[in-house]
Structures are given as C-alpha cells and as structure tokens.
Protein backbone atom coordinates (compact mmCIF):
# COMPACT_ATOMS: atom_id res chain seq x y z
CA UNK A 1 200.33 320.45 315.48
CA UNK A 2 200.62 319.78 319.34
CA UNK A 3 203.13 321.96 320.13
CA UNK A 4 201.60 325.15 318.19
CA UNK A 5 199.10 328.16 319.86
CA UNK A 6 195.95 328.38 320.13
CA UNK A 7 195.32 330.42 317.25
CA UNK A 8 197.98 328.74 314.77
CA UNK A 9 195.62 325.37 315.22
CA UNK A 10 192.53 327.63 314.77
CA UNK A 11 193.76 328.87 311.49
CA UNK A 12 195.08 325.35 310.68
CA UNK A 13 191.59 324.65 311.07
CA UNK A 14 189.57 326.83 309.04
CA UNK A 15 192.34 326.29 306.08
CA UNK A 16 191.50 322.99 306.30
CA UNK A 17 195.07 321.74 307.47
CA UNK A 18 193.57 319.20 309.90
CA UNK A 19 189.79 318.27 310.67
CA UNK A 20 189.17 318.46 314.25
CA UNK A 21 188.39 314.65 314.25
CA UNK A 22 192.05 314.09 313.31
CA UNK A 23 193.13 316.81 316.13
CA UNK A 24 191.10 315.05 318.82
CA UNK A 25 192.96 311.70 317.93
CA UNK A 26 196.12 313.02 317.87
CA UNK A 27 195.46 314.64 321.55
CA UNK A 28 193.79 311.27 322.63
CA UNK A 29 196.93 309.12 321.39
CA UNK A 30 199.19 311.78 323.88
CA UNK A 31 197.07 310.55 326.57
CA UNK A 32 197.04 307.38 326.30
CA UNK A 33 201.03 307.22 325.41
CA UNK A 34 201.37 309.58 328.53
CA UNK A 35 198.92 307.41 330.84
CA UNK A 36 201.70 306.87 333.62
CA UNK A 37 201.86 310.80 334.55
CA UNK A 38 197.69 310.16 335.96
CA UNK A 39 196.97 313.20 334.79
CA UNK A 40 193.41 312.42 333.78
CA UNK A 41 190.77 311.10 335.75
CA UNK A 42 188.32 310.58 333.27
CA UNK A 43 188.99 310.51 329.37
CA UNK A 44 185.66 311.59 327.25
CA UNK A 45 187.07 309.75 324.61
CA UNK A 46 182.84 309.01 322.82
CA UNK A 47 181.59 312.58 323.83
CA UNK A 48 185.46 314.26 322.09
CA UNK A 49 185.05 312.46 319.22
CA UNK A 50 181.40 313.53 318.84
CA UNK A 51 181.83 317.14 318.88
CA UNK A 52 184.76 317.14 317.07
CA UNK A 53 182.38 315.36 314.10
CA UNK A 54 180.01 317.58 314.64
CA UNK A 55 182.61 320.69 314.10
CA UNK A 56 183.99 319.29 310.95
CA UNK A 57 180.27 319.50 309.48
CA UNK A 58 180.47 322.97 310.74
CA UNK A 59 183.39 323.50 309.00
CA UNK A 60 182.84 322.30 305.73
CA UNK A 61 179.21 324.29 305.73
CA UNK A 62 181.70 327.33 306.54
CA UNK A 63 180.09 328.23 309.75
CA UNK A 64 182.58 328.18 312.35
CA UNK A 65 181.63 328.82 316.32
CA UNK A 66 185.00 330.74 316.84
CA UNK A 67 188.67 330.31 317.54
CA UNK A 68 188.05 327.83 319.67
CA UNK A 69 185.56 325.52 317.29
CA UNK A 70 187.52 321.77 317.14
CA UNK A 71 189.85 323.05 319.42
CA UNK A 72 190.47 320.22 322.30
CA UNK A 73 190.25 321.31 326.28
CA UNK A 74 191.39 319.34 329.21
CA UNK A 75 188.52 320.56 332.66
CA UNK A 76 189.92 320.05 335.97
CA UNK A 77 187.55 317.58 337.70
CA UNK A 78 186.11 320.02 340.50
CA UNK A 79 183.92 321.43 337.48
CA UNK A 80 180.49 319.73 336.83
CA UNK A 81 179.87 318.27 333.51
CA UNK A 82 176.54 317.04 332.39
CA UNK A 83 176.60 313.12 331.93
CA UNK A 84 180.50 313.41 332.85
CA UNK A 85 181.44 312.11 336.42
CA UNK A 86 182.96 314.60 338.71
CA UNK A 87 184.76 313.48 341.45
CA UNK A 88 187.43 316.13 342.75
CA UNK A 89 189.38 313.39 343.19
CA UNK A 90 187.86 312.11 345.96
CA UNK A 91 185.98 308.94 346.93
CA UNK A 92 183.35 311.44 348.38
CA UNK A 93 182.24 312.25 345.00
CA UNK A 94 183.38 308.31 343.40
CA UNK A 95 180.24 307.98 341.10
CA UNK A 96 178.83 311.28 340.84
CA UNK A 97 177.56 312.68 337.52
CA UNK A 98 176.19 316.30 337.87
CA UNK A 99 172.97 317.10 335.48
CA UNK A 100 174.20 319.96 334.67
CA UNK A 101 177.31 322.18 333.37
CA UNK A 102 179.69 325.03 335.02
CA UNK A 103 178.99 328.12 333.35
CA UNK A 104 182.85 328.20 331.80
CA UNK A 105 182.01 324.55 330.68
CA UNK A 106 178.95 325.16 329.01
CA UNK A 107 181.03 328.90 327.61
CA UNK A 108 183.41 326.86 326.26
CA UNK A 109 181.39 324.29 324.44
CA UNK A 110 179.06 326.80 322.91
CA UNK A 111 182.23 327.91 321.12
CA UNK A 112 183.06 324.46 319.39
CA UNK A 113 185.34 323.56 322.26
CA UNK A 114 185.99 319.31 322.25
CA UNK A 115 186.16 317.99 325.92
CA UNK A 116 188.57 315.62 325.82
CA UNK A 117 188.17 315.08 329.46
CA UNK A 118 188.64 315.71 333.14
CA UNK A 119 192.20 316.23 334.67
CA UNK A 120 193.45 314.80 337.91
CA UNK A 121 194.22 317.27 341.47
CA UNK A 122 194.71 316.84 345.13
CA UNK A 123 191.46 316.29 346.93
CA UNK A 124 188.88 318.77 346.44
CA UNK A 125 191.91 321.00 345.05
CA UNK A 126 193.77 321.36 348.11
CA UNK A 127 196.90 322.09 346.04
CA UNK A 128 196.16 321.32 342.12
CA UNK A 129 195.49 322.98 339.04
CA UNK A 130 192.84 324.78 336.52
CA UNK A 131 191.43 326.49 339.15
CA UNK A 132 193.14 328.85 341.35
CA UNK A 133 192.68 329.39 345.11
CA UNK A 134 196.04 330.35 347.01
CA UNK A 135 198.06 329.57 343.21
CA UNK A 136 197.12 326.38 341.94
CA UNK A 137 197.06 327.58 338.50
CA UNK A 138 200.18 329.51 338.32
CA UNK A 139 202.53 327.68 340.33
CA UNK A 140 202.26 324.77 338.01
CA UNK A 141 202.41 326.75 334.99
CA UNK A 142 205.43 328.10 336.12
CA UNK A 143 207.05 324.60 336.96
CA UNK A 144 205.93 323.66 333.55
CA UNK A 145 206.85 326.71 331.24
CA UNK A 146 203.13 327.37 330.06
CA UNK A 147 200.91 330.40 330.90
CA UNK A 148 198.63 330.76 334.00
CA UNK A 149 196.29 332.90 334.50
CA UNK A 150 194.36 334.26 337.72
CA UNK A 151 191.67 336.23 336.23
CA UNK A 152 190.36 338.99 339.05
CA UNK A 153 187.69 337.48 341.36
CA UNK A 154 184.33 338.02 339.82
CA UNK A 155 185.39 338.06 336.46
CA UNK A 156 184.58 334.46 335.62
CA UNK A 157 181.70 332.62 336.41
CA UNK A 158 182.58 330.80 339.63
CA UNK A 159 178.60 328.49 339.05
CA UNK A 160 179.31 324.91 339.02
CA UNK A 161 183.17 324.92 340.37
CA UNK A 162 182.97 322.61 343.41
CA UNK A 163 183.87 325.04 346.14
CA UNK A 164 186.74 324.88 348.53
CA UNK A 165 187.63 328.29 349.62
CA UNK A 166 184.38 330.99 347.94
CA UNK A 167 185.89 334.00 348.63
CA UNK A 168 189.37 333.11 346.70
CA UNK A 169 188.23 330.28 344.51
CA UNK A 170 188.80 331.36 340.41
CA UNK A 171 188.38 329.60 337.16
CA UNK A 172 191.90 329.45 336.01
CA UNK A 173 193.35 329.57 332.44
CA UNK A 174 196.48 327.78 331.73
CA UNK A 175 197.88 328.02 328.09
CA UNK A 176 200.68 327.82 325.94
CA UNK A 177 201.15 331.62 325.66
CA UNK A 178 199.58 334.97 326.62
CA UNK A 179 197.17 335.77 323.47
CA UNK A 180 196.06 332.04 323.99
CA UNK A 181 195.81 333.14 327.39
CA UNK A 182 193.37 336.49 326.42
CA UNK A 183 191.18 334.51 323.61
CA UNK A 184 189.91 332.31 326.36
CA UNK A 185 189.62 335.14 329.35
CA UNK A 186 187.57 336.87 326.14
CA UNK A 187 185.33 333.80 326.23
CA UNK A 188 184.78 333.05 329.62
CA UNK A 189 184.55 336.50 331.14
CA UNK A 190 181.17 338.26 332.07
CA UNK A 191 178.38 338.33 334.41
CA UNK A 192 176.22 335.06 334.80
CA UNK A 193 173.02 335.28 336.45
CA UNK A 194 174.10 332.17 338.39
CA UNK A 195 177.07 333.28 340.65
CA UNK A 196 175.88 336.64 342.40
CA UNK A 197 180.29 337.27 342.95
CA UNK A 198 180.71 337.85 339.07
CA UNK A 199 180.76 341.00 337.73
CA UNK A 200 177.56 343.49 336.63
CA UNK A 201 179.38 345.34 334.47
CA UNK A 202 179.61 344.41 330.37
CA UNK A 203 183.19 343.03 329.84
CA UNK A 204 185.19 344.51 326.80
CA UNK A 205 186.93 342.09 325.11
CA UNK A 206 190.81 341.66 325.70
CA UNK A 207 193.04 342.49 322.64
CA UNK A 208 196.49 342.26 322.81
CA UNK A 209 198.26 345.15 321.04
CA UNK A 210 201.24 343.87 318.25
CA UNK A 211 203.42 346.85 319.49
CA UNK A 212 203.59 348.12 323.02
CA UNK A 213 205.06 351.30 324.54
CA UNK A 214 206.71 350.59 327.42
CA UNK A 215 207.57 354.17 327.78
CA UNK A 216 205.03 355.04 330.32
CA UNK A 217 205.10 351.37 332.16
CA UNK A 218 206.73 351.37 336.07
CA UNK A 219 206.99 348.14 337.35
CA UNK A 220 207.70 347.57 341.29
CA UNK A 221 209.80 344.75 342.21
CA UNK A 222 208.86 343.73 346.32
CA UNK A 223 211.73 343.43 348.13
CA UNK A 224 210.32 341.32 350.00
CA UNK A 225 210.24 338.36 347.34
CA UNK A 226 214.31 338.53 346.64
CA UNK A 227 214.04 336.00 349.65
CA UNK A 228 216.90 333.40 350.30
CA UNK A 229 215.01 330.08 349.80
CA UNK A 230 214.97 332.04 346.14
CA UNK A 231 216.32 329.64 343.87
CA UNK A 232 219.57 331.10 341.45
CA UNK A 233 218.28 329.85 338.11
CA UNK A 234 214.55 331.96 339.11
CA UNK A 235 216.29 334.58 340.64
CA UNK A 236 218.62 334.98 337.50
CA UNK A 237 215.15 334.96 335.02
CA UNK A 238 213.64 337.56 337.02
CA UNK A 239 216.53 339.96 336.74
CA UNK A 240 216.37 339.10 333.11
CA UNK A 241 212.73 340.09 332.35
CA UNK A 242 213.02 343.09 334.53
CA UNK A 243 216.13 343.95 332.36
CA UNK A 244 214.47 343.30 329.28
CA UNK A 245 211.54 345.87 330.41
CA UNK A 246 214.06 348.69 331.48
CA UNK A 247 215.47 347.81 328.14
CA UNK A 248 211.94 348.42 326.33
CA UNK A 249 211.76 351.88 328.27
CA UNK A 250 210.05 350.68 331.12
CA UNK A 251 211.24 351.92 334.54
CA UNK A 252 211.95 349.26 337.33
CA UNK A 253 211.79 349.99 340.34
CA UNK A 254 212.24 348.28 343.98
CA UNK A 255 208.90 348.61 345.93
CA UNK A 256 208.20 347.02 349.60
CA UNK A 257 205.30 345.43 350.67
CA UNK A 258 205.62 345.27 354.36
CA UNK A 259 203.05 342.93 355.36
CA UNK A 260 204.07 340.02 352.83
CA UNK A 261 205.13 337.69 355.89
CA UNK A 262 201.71 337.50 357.14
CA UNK A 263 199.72 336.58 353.91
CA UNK A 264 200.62 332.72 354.61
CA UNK A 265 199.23 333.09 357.82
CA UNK A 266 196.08 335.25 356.50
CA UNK A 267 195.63 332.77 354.13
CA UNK A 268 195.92 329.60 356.14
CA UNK A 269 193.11 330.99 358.57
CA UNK A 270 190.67 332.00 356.30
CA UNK A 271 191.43 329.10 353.67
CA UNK A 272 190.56 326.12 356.50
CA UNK A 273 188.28 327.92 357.72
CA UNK A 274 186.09 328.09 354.76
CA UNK A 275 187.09 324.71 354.09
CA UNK A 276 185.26 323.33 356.85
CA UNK A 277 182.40 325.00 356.01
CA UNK A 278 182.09 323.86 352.85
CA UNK A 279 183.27 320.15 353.60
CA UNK A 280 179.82 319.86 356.12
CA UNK A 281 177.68 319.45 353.26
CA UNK A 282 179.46 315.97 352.14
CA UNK A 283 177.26 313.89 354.64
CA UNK A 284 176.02 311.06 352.91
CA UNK A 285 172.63 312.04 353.24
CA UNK A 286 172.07 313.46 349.96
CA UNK A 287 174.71 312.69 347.28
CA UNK A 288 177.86 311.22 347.07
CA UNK A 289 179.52 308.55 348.85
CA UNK A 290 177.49 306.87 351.37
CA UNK A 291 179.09 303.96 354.16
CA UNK A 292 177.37 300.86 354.64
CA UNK A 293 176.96 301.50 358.80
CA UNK A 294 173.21 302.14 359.40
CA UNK A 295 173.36 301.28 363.67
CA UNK A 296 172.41 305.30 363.51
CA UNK A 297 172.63 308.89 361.46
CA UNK A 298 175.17 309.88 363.31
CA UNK A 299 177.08 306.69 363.11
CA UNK A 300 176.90 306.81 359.47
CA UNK A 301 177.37 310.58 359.03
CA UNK A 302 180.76 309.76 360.68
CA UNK A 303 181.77 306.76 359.16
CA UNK A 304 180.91 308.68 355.65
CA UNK A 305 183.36 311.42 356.48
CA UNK A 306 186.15 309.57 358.03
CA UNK A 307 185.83 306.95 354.61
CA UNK A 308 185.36 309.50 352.29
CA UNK A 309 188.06 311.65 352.81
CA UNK A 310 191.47 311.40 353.06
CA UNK A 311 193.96 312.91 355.91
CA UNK A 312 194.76 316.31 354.02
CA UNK A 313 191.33 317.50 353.98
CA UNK A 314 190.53 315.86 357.33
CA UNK A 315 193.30 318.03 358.73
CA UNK A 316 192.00 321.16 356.93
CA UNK A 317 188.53 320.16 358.34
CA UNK A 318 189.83 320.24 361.60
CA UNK A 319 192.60 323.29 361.50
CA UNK A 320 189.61 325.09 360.54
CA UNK A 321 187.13 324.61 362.82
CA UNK A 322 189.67 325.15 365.28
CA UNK A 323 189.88 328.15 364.10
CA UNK A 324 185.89 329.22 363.93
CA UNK A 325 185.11 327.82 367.27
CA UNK A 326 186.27 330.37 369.68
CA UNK A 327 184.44 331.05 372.90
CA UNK A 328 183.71 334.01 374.00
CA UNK A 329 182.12 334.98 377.66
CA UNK A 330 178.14 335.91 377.59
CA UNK A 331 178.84 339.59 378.36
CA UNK A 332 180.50 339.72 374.57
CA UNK A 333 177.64 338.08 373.13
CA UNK A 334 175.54 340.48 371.23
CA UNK A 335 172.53 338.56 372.35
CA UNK A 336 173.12 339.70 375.33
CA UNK A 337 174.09 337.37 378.75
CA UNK A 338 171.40 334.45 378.07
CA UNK A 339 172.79 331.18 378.26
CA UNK A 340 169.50 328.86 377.14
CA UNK A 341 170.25 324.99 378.24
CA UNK A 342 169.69 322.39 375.70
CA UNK A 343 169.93 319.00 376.87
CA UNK A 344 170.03 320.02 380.48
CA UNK A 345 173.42 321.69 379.61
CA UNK A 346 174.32 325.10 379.50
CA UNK A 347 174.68 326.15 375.48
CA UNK A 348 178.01 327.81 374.76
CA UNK A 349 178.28 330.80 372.37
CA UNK A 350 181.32 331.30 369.69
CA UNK A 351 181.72 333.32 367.00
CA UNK A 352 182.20 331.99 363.67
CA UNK A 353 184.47 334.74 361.71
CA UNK A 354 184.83 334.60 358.01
C-alpha cells in the first residue's frame, strides 16, 4: 500500500481496502524501522493516530474531506504547527511550539490530511527539502526518483514557512508522481489574506489530461546545461526523454541561455544577503533559545547567536552582511552630504541593496 499513488490509496480508502488508522501504522512502523536515516525530527505519533480515527468515522458516515482524507503527510520542520515543536533544525528554535498553523498546514488538514510528523533539514534550510529556495525540493527528488515540484512564487501561501530567503522561498511538493504532484498544487494553491506575495487572482484547478498532443509542444534544451561535470548516466536520461518527446511529435530544439554562469553568483548575493536579514530577529530577547550570560544585552545577544547557530549559517550571516554593508561617500547619499555624529563619532552611510 506504501509504494502506490496518491490516488490508488485514496480509492483504497473510500472502498474500504484499508482504514486510515491501519495506513497511519503502517507509515509509523517505516519510521521507526527506518530511524537510522534521521529523517524526522519530530514523530506526531498521538496527534496521527487521532485524525486518522477521526477520518475513519468520516468514512464510515460516507462523508469524505477529499483525496487526501486519511492520507498520511510528512511537513518539513521550518513550517509552524500548532502544539507541534518547530525547530528548523536548529538549537535556536530547540523548544519552540508555534500557536498557530502555516496556511499549507492548516490547507492540508482541512482536507483529512494525517500529520505524521516533522522531517529533518540543514539549519534553517540552508540546503534541505519540502520547501524550495535555490532547489531544495527538486534536487532531492531527483536523487531519489520521486516528483518535485517548484510551484511559481506566489502561488502558495508562503504564511507560517520560517523564512530564509522571502523573495525565493516556496512551499514545495514532493510526490511519488506528477497527478499526485497536481492534486496537492490543487489544494494548496490560492490567495491567503496572510502572505501579501500570493496571488489575487482565483486559481483554476490543475487537471491533468489522459491524452496529450504533443504536436504543437517545442521544447528548448540550454546549451548551456550539456556541461562537463554532467554525469553520463543523467546525460544519457535526458537525451532519452527529449527523444521520447520528438517521438510523441514534439519538436526539440537546442536553445542558449547566455547568462546561466552568473545565476550562482546572482543567487549567492541576494540569498546571504537576505539571510542575514532575516537571521537578526533570532536574539534571545523574545523567543527561542536564550544563553545563560546576563553580565549585559549585548553580552547575551552575542552569546545567543554564536550558541544558537551553527557555522553554516554563521558564515551565511556574515557573507551577507558583507555584502549589504557597502560604503559609499556623502556626496552619493541621497540625504544629501550630512554626516550627524553619534557617540562623538562621525556616522557612516551604506546602502543596504536587496
């Protein structure tokens, strides 16, 4: 039962098949047989076990949420959950349970979803998966032969994800295949008054056709990407699919993208950049972890940070305010050429570019 789609356990479901009591123990044995791969942080083994119970009453009273009623979900741990700790792996956050939901959360258990609990990442997400920043979702997928999906920024709800880059931070979606893939985008997709990035617009929802015409299809192949570090066996399944397409009636074609060799760098700027920006607010003034020095604020607001993080994100923290703090000469200022003096020093103007 594992190993089938999302919407062959569905059905499974509503035949009656399998209860989703006996689906959530069957996914909660995996973990626990599979407990040396760390791949969850926390296992919501009580709160699974609940709403699975409280979808087989649904069930049997024939009034189903969806396709994805009894239907077990793994959330990365940079998502709040209400009464779940969220920690984004970090001891910054060791301890802290948000009161409240992420809008996909809360989307996903209005439909019956069971949250069998929070999956493991790198620090804050600097390099993990479920949500997808510079290809956190998709890379893995595509070491692990699953589906992973970067919906378009503003299309999901970005209100409770624990933020590490804003402006390229995205739910992700990571399934066993593509229509498993386009049930959930149909779920999660929409505006939310919450998160002023999503979308205004009413989103249709995503069908995938049984037969396709490939007829009318071009698909451009970069150049650019054929690159040498390109392993043989990838290399070899890309000409595959692309001949499978042509095959289908699709033209192929090779397209260039010029500027590909500076999107690493593009990305690296902006992506510590934001990150120490949105680090600041882990102080241990107001939530999270806290250090035991009290000789002063600043003492402790130090301590906290050096403690709380570890040397990837401190390195991000400081790559990008490297890169925000440039100093520029008073005649550039668009202030004008005052230079106030605070603390009988002479106050120096940068320009913080995001």
């Amino acid at each position: 039962m594992l190993g089938r789609t999302l919407r062959e356990v569905s059905a499974a479901l509503k035949q009656g098949q399998i209860t989703p009591t006996e689906l959530c123990q069957k996914c909660l044995s995996l973990i626990k047989k599979t407990k040396f791969l760390n791949a969850y942080i926390t296992v919501s083994e009580e709160v699974a076990l609940k709403q699975a119970e409280e979808s087989e009453k649904r069930y049997k009273k024939g009034h189903s949420l969806g396709d994805l009623d009894g239907i077990p979900v793994a959330i990365k741990d940079n998502f709040s959950t209400s009464g779940i700790e969220t920690t984004c792996a970090s001891n910054m956050l060791k301890g802290y349970v948000p009161p409240y939901n992420a809008t996909v959360v809360q989307k996903l258990l209005d439909q019956g979803a069971l949250l069998i609990g929070k999956t493991n990442l790198d620090e804050f997400a600097m390099g993990a998966l479920g949500s997808d920043t510079g290809g956190s979702t998709r890379n893995p997928a595509a070491n692990c032969g699953v589906v992973g999906l970067k919906p378009s920024y503003g299309l999901v709800s970005r209100h409770g994800l624990i933020p590490l880059v804003n402006s390229m931070d995205v739910p992700g979606i990571l399934t066993r295949c593509v229509d498993d893939a386009a049930i959930v985008l149909g779920i999660l997709a929409g505006h939310d008054p919450k998160d002023s990035t999503s979308v205004q617009d009413p989103v249709k929802p995503f069908m995938l056709p049984n037969l396709t015409d490939l007829s009318k299809l071009c698909i451009g192949i970069p150049k650019e990407y054929l690159v040498p570090e390109l392993s043989s066996e990838v290399q070899s399944l890309w000409f595959k699919a692309a001949n499978l397409f042509e095959s289908g009636g699709a033209k192929v074609i090779e397209v260039s993208l010029p500027h590909t060799s500076y999107s690493i760098v593009c990305y690296q700027v902006l992506c510590t950049s934001e990150v120490a920006s949105n680090m600041a607010r882990f102080d241990g003034l107001e939530y999270g972890y806290r250090c035991d020095i009290d000789v002063s604020t600043e003492a402790m607001y130090a301590a906290t940070r050096r403690e709380g993080f570890n040397d990837v994100v401190k390195g991000r923290i400081l790559a990008g305010n490297f890169f925000l703090l440039k100093e520029i000469a008073s005649s550039e200022c668009p202030y004008g050429p005052l230079r106030p003096r605070v603390a009988n020093r002479t106050a120096v103007y940068w320009t913080c570019i995001l």
